[in-house]
C-alpha atoms as a PDB file:
ATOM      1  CA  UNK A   1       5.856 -27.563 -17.406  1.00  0.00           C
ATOM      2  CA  UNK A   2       3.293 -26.196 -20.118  1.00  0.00           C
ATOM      3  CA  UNK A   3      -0.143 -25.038 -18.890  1.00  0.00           C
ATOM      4  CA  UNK A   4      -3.217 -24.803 -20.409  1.00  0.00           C
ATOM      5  CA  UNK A   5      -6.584 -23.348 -20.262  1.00  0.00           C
ATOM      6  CA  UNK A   6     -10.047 -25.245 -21.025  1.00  0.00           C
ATOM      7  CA  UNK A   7     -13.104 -23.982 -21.291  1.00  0.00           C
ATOM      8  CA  UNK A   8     -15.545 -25.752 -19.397  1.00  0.00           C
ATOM      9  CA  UNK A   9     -19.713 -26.434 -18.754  1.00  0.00           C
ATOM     10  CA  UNK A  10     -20.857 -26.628 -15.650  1.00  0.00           C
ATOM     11  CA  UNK A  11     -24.190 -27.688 -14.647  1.00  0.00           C
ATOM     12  CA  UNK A  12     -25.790 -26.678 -11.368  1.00  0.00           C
ATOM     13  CA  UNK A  13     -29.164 -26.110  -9.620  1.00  0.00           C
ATOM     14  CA  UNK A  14     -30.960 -22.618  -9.358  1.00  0.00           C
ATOM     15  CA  UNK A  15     -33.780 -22.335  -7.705  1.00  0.00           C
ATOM     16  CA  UNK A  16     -36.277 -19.063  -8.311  1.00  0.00           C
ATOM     17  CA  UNK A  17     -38.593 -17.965  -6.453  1.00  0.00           C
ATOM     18  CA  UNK A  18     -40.902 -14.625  -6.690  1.00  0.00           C
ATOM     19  CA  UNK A  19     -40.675 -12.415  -3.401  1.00  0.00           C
ATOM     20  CA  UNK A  20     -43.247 -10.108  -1.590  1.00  0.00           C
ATOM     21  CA  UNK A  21     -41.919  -6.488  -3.272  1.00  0.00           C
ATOM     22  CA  UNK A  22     -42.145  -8.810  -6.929  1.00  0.00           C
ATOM     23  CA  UNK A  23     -39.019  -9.476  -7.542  1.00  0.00           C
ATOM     24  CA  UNK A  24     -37.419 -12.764  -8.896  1.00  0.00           C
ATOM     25  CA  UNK A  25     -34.802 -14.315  -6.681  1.00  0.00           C
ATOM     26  CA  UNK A  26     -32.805 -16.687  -8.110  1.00  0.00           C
ATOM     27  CA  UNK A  27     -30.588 -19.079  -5.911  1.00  0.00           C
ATOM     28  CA  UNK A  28     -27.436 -21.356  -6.209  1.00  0.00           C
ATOM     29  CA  UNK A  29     -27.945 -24.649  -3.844  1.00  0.00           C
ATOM     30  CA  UNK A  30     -24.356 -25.870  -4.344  1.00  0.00           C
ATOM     31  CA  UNK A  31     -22.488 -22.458  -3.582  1.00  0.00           C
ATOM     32  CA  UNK A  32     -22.777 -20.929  -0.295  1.00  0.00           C
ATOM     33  CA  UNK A  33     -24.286 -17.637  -0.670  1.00  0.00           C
ATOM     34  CA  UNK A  34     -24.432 -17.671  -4.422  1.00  0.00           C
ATOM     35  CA  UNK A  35     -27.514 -15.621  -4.882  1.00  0.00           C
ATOM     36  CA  UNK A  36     -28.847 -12.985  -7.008  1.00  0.00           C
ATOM     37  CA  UNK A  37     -32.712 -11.712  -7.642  1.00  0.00           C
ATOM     38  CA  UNK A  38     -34.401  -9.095 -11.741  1.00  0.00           C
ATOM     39  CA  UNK A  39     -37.645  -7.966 -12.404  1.00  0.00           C
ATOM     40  CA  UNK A  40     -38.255 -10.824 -14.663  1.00  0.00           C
ATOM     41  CA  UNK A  41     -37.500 -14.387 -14.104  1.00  0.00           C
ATOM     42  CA  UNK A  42     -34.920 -14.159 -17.254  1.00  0.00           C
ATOM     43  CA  UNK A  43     -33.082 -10.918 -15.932  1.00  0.00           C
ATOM     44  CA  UNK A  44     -32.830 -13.154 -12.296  1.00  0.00           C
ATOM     45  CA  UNK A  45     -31.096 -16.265 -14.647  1.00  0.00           C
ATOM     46  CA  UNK A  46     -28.820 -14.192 -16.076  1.00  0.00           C
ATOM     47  CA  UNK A  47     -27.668 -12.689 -12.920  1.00  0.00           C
ATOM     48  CA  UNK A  48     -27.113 -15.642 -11.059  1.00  0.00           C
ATOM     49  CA  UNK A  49     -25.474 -16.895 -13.944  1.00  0.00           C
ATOM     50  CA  UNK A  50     -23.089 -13.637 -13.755  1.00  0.00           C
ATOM     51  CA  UNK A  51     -23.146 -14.691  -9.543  1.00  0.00           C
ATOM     52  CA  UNK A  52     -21.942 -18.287  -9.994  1.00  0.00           C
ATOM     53  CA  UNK A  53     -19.438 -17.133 -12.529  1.00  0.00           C
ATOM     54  CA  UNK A  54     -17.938 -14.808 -10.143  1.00  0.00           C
ATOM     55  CA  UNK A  55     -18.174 -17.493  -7.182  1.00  0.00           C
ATOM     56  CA  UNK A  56     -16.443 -19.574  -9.344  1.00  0.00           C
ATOM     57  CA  UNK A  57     -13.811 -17.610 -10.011  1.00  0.00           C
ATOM     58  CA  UNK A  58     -13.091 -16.093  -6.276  1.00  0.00           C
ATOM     59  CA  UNK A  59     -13.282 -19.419  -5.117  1.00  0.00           C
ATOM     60  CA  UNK A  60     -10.730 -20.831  -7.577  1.00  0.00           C
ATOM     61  CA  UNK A  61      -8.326 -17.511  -6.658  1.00  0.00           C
ATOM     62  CA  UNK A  62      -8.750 -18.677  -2.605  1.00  0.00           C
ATOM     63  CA  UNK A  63      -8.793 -22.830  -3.343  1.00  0.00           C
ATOM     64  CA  UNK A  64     -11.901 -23.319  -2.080  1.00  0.00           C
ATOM     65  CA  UNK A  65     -13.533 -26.164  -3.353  1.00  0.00           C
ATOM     66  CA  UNK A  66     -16.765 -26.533  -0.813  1.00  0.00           C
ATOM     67  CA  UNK A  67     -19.006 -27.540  -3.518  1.00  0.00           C
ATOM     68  CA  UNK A  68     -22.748 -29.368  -2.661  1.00  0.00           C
ATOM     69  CA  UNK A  69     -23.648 -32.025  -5.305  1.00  0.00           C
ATOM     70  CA  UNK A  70     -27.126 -31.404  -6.330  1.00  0.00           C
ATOM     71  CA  UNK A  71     -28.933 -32.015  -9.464  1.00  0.00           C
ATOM     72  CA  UNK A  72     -27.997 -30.045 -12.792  1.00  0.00           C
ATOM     73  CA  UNK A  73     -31.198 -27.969 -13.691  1.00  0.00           C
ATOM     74  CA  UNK A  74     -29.267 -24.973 -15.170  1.00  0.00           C
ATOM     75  CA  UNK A  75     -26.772 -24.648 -18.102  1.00  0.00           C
ATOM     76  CA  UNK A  76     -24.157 -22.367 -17.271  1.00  0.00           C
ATOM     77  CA  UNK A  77     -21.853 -21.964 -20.055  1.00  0.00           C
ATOM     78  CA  UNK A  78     -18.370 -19.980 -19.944  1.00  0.00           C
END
């Protein structure tokens, strides 16, 4: 048996928010502790971005597949 890989899009929810100290905080609905925070709003994006990758990936490794359907709001791109 021959296996392939694919790259694939995945769209998913982030919400941001700006805390107390300033910082950006930047949140992943659909994954279960998938959250990450910048300075600026676009330094937050592109960490969760890194964060949902990684989730992703660990996830995948263990076979979890506890995913929450939300509404896509955020390209992620591999």
């Amino acid at each position: 048996m021959e296996f392939r890989e694919h790259e694939v899009t995945v769209n998913l929810k982030v919400i941001v928010w700006q805390d107390e100290m300033g910082w950006f905080v930047a949140e992943c609905p659909a994954l279960l502790g998938c959250v990450s925070q910048g300075r600026t709003e676009e330094e937050a994006l592109a960490n969760i971005r890194d964060a949902i990758i990684g989730w992703l990936e660990v996830s995948h490794e263990r076979g979890i597949q506890e995913w929450q359907e939300t509404e896509a709001k955020v390209k992620v791109e591999g």
